[in-house]
N, C-alpha and C. Protein backbone atom coordinates (compact mmCIF):
# COMPACT_ATOMS: atom_id res chain seq x y z
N UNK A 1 0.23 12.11 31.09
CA UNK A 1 -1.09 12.60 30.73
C UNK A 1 -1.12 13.04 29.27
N UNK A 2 0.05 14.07 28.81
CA UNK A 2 0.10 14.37 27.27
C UNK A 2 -0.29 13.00 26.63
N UNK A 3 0.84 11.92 26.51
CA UNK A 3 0.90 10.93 25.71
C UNK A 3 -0.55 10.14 25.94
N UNK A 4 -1.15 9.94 26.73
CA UNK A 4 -2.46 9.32 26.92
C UNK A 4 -3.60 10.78 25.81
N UNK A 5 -3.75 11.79 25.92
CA UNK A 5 -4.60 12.75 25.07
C UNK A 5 -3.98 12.56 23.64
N UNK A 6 -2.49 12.64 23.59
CA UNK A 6 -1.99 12.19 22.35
C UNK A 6 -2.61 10.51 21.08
N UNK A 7 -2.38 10.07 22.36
CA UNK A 7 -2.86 8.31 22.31
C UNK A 7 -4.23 8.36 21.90
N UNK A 8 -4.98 9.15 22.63
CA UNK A 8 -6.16 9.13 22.03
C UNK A 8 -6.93 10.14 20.73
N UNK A 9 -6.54 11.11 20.64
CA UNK A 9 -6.71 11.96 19.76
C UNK A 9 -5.91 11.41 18.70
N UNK A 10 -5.22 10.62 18.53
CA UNK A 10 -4.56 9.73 17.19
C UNK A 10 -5.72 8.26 16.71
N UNK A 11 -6.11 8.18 17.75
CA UNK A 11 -6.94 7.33 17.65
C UNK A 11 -8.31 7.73 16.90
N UNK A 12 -8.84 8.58 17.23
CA UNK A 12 -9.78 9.34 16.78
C UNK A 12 -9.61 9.63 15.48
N UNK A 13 -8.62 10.49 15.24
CA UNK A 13 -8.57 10.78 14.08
C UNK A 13 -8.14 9.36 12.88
N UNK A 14 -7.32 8.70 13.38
CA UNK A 14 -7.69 7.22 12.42
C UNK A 14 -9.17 6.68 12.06
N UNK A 15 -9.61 6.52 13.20
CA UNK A 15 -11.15 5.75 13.08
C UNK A 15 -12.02 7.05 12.05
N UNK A 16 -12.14 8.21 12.24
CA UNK A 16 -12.40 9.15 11.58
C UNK A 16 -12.03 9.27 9.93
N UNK A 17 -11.09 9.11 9.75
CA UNK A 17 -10.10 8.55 8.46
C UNK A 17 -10.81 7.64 7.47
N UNK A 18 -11.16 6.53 8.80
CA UNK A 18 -11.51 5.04 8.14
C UNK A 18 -12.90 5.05 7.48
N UNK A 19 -13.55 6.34 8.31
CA UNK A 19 -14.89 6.24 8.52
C UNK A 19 -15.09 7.14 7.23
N UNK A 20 -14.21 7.73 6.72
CA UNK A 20 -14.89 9.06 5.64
C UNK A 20 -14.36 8.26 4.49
N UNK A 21 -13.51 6.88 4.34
CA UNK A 21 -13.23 6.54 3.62
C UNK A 21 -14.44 5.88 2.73
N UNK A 22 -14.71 4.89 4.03
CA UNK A 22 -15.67 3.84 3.75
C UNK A 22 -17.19 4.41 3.42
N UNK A 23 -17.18 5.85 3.62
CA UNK A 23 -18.07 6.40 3.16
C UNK A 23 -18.12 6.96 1.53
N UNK A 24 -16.81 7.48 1.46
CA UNK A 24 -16.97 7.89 -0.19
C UNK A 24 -16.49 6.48 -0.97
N UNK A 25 -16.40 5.32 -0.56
CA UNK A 25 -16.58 4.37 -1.71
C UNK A 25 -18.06 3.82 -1.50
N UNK A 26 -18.52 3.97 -0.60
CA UNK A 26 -20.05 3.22 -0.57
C UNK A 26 -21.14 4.49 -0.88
N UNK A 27 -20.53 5.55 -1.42
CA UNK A 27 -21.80 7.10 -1.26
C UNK A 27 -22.16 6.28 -2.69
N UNK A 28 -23.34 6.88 -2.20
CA UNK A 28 -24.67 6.52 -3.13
C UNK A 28 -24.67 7.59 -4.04
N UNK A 29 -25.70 7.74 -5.27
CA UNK A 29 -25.58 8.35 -5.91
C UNK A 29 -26.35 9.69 -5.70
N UNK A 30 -26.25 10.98 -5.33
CA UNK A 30 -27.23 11.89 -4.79
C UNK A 30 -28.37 12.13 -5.16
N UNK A 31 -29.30 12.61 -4.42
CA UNK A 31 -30.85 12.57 -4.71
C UNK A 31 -31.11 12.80 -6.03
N UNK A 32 -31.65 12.60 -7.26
CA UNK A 32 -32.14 12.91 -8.53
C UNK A 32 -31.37 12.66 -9.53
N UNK A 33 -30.13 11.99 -9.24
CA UNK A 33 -28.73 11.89 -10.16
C UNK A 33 -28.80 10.59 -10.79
N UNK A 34 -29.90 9.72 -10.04
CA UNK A 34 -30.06 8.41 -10.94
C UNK A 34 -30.74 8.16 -12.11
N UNK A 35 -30.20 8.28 -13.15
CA UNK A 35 -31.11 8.22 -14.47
C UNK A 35 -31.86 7.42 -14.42
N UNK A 36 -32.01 6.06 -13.98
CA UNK A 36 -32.87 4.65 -14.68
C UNK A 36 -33.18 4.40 -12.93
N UNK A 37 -34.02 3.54 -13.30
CA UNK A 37 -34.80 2.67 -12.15
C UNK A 37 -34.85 3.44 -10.70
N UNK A 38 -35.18 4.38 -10.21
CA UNK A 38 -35.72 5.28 -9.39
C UNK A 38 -36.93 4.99 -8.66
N UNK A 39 -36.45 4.49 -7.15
CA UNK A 39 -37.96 4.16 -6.64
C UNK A 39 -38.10 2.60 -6.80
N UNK A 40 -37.02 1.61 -7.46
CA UNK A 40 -37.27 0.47 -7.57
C UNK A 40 -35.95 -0.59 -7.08
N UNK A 41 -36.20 -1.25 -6.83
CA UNK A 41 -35.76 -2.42 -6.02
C UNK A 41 -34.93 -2.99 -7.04
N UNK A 42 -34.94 -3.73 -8.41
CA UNK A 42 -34.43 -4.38 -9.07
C UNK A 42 -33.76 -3.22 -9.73
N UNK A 43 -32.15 -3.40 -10.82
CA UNK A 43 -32.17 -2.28 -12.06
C UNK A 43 -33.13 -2.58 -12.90
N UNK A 44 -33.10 -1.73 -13.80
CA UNK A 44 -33.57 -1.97 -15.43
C UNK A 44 -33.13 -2.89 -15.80
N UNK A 45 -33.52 -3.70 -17.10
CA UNK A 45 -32.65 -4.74 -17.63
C UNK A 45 -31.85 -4.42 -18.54
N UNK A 46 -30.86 -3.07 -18.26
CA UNK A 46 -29.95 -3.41 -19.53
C UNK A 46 -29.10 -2.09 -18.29
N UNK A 47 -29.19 -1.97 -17.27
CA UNK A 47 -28.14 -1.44 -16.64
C UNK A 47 -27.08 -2.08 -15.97
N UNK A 48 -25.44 -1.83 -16.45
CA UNK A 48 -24.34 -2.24 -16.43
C UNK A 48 -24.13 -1.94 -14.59
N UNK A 49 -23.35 -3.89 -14.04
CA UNK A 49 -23.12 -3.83 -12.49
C UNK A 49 -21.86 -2.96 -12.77
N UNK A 50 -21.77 -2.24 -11.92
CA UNK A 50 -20.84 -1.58 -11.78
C UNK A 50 -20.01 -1.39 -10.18
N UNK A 51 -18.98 -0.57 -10.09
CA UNK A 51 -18.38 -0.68 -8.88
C UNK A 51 -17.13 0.43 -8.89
N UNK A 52 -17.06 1.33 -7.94
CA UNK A 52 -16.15 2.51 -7.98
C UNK A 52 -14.97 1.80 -6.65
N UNK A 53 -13.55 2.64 -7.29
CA UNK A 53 -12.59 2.44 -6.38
C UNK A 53 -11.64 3.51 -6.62
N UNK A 54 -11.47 3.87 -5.03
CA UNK A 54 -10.74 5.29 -4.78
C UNK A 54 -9.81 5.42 -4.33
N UNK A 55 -8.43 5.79 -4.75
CA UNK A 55 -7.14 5.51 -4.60
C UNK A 55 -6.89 6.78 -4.14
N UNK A 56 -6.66 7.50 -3.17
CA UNK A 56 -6.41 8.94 -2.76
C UNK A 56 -7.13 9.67 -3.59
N UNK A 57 -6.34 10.56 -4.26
CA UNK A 57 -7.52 11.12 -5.17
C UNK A 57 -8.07 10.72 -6.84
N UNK A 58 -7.38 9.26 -7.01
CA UNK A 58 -8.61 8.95 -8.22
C UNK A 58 -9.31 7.81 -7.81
N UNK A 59 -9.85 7.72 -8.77
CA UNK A 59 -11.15 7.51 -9.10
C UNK A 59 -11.54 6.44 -10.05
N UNK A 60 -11.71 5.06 -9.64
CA UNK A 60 -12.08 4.08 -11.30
C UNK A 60 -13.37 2.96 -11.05
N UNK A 61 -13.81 3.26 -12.24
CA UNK A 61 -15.14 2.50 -12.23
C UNK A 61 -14.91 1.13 -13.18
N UNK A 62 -15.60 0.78 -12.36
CA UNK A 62 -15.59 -0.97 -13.33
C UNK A 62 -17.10 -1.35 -13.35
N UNK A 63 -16.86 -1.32 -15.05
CA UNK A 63 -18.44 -1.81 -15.26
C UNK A 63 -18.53 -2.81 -16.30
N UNK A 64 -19.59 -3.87 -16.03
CA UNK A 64 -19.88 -4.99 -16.91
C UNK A 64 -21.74 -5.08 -17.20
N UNK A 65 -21.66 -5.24 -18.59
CA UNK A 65 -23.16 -5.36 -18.77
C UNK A 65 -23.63 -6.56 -18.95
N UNK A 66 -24.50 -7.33 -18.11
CA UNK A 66 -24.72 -8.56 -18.58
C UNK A 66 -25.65 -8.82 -18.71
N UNK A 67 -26.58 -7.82 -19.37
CA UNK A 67 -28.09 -7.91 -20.52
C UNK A 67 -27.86 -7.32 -21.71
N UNK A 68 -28.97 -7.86 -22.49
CA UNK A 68 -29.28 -7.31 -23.69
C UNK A 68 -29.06 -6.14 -24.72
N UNK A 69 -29.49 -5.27 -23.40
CA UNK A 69 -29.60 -3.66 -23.65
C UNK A 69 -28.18 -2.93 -23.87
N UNK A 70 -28.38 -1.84 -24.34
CA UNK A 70 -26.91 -1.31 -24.44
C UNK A 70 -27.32 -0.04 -23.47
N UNK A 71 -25.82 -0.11 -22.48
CA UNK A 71 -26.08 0.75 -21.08
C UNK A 71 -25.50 2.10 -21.67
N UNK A 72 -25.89 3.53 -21.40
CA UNK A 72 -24.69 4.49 -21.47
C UNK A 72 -24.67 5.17 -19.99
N UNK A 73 -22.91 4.63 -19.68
CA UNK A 73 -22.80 5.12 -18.37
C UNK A 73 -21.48 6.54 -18.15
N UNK A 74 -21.93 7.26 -16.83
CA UNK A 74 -21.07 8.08 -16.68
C UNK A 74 -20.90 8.21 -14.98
N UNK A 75 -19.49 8.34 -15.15
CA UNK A 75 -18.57 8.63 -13.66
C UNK A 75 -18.81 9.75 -13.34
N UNK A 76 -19.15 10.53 -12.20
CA UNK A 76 -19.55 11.71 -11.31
C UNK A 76 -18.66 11.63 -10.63
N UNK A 77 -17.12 12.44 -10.37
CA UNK A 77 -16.58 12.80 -9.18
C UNK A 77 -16.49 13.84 -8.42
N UNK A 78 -17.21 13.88 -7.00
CA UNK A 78 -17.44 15.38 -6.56
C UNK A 78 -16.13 15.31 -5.33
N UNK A 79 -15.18 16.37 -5.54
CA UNK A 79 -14.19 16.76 -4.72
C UNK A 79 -14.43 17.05 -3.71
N UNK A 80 -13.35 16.86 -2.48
CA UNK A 80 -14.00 17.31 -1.17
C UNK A 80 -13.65 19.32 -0.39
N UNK A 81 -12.20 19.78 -1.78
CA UNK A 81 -12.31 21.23 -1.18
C UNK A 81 -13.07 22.13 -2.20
N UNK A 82 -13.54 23.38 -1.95
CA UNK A 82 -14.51 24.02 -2.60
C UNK A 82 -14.00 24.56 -3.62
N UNK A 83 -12.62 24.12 -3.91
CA UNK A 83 -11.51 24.93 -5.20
C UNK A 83 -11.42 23.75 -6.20
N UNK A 84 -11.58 22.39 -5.87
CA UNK A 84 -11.10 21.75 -6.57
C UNK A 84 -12.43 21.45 -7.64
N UNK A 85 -12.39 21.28 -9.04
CA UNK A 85 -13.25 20.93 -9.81
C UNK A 85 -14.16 19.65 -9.88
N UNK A 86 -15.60 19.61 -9.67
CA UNK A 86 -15.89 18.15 -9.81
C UNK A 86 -16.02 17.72 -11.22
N UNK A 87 -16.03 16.80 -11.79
CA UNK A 87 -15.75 16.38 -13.11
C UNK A 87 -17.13 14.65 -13.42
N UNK A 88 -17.52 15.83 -14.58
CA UNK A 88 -18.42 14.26 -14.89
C UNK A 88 -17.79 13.54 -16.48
N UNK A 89 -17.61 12.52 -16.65
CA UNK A 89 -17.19 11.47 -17.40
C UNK A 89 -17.65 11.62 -19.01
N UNK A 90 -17.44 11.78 -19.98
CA UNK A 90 -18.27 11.41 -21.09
C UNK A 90 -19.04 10.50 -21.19
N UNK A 91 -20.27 10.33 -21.64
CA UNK A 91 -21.22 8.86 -21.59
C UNK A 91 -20.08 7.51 -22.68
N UNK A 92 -20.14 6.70 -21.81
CA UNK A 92 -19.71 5.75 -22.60
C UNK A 92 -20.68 4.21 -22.77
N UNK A 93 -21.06 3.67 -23.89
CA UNK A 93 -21.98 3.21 -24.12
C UNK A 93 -21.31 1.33 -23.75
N UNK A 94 -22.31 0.68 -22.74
CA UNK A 94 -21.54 -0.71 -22.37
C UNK A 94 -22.87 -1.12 -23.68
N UNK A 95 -22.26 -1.86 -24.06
CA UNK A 95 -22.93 -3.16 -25.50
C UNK A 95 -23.27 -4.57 -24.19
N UNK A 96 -24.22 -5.33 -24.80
CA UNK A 96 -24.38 -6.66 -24.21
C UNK A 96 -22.98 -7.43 -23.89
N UNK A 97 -22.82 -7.91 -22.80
CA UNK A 97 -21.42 -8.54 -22.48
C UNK A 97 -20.17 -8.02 -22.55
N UNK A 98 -20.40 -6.31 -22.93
CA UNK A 98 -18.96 -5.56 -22.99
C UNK A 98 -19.01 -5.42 -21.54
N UNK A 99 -17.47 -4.85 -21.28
CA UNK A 99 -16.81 -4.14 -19.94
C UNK A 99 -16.53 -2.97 -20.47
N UNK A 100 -16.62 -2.04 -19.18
CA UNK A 100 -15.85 -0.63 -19.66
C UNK A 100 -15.32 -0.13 -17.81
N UNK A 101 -14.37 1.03 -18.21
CA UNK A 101 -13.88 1.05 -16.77
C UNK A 101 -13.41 2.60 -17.71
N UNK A 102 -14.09 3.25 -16.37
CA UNK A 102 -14.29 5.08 -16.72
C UNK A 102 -12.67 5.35 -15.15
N UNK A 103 -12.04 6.56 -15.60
CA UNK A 103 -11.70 7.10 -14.63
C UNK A 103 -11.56 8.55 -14.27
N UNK A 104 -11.62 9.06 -13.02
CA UNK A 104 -11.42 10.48 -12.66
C UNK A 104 -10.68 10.76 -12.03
N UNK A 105 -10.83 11.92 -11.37
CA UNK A 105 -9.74 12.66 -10.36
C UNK A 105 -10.05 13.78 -9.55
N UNK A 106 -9.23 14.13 -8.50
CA UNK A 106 -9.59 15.09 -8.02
C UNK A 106 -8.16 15.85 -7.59
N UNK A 107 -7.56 17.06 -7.63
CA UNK A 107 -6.17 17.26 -7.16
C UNK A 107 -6.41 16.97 -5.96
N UNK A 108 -6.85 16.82 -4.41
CA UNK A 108 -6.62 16.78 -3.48
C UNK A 108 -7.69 15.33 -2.82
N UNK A 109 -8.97 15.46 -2.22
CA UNK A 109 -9.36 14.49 -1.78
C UNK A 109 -10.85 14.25 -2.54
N UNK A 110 -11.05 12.91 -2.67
CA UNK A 110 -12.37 12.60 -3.51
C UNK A 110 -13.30 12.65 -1.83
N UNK A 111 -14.70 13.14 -2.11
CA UNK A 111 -15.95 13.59 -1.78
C UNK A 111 -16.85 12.14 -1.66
N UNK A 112 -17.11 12.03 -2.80
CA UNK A 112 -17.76 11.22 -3.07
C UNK A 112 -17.58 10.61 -5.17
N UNK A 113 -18.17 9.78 -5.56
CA UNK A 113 -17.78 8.96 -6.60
C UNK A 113 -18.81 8.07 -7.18
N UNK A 114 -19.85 8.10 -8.00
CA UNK A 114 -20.65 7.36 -8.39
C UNK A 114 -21.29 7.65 -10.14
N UNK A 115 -21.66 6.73 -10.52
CA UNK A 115 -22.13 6.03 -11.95
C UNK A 115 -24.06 6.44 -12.26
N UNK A 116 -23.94 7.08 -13.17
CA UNK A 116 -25.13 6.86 -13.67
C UNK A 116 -25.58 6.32 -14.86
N UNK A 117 -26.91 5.56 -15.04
CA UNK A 117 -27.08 4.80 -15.87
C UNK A 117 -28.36 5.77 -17.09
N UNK A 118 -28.33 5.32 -18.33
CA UNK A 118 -29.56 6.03 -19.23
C UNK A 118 -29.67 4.73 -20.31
N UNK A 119 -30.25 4.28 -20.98
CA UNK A 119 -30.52 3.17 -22.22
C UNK A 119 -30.18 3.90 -22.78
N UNK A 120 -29.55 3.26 -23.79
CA UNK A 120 -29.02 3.83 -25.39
C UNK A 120 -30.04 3.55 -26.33
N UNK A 121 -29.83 4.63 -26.81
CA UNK A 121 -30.87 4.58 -28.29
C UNK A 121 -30.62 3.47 -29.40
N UNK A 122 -30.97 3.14 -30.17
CA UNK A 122 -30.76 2.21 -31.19
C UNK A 122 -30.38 3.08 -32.34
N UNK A 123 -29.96 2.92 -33.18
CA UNK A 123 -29.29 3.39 -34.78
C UNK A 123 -30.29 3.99 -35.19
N UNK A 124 -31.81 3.36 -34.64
CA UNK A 124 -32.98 3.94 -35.72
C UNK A 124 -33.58 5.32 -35.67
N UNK A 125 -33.16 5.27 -34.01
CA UNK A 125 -33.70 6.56 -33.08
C UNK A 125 -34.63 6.43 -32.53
N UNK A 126 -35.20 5.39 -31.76
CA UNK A 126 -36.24 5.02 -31.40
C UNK A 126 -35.88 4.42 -30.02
């Protein structure tokens, strides 16, 4: 009887595991945290595809811009204990056809992990 409650309570807690995983690489970006295109179906045309991947506790973004516009993006990592620091990225600016790949951390377990986008200004200020 132990080994059968054992058997299953191991089980549980795997699928549980799998399930909080597949959640902080697919968490979205939280309510109001999206700079650009809000409320719309397509991006903007000059926001960089991007894509987060979470290795225990870091954190790396891969981003490619493949418009016109020059993107400035930043990594958001929110930790999952209430001690550990969440940390946002310096803006780093993707140029037409550049790549850039931001990374973070967390000492113990990542929360959640996502990118926000803003247009860059031009030289002129405009």
């Amino acid at each position: 009887m132990h080994r059968r409650v054992a058997a299953i309570a191991s089980a549980a807690v795997l699928l549980a595991g799998s399930a909080v995983l597949a959640e902080v690489r697919a968490a979205p970006a939280p309510a109001g945290n999206r700079a650009a295109g809000v409320g719309s179906e397509q991006p903007p045309e000059y926001e960089a595809s991007c894509r987060t991947a979470v290795q225990g506790s870091r954190v790396t973004a891969y981003c490619h811009n493949p418009f016109p516009g020059t993107d400035r993006i930043r990594l958001h990592v929110e930790c999952e204990t209430w001690w550990d620091i969440d940390s946002d990225s310096a803006p780093v600016e993707v140029g037409p056809t550049d790549y850039a790949e931001l990374t973070g951390r967390c000492w113990k377990d990542v929360r959640a992990a996502w990118i926000t986008h803003q247009p860059a200004r031009d030289s002129s200020g405009t």
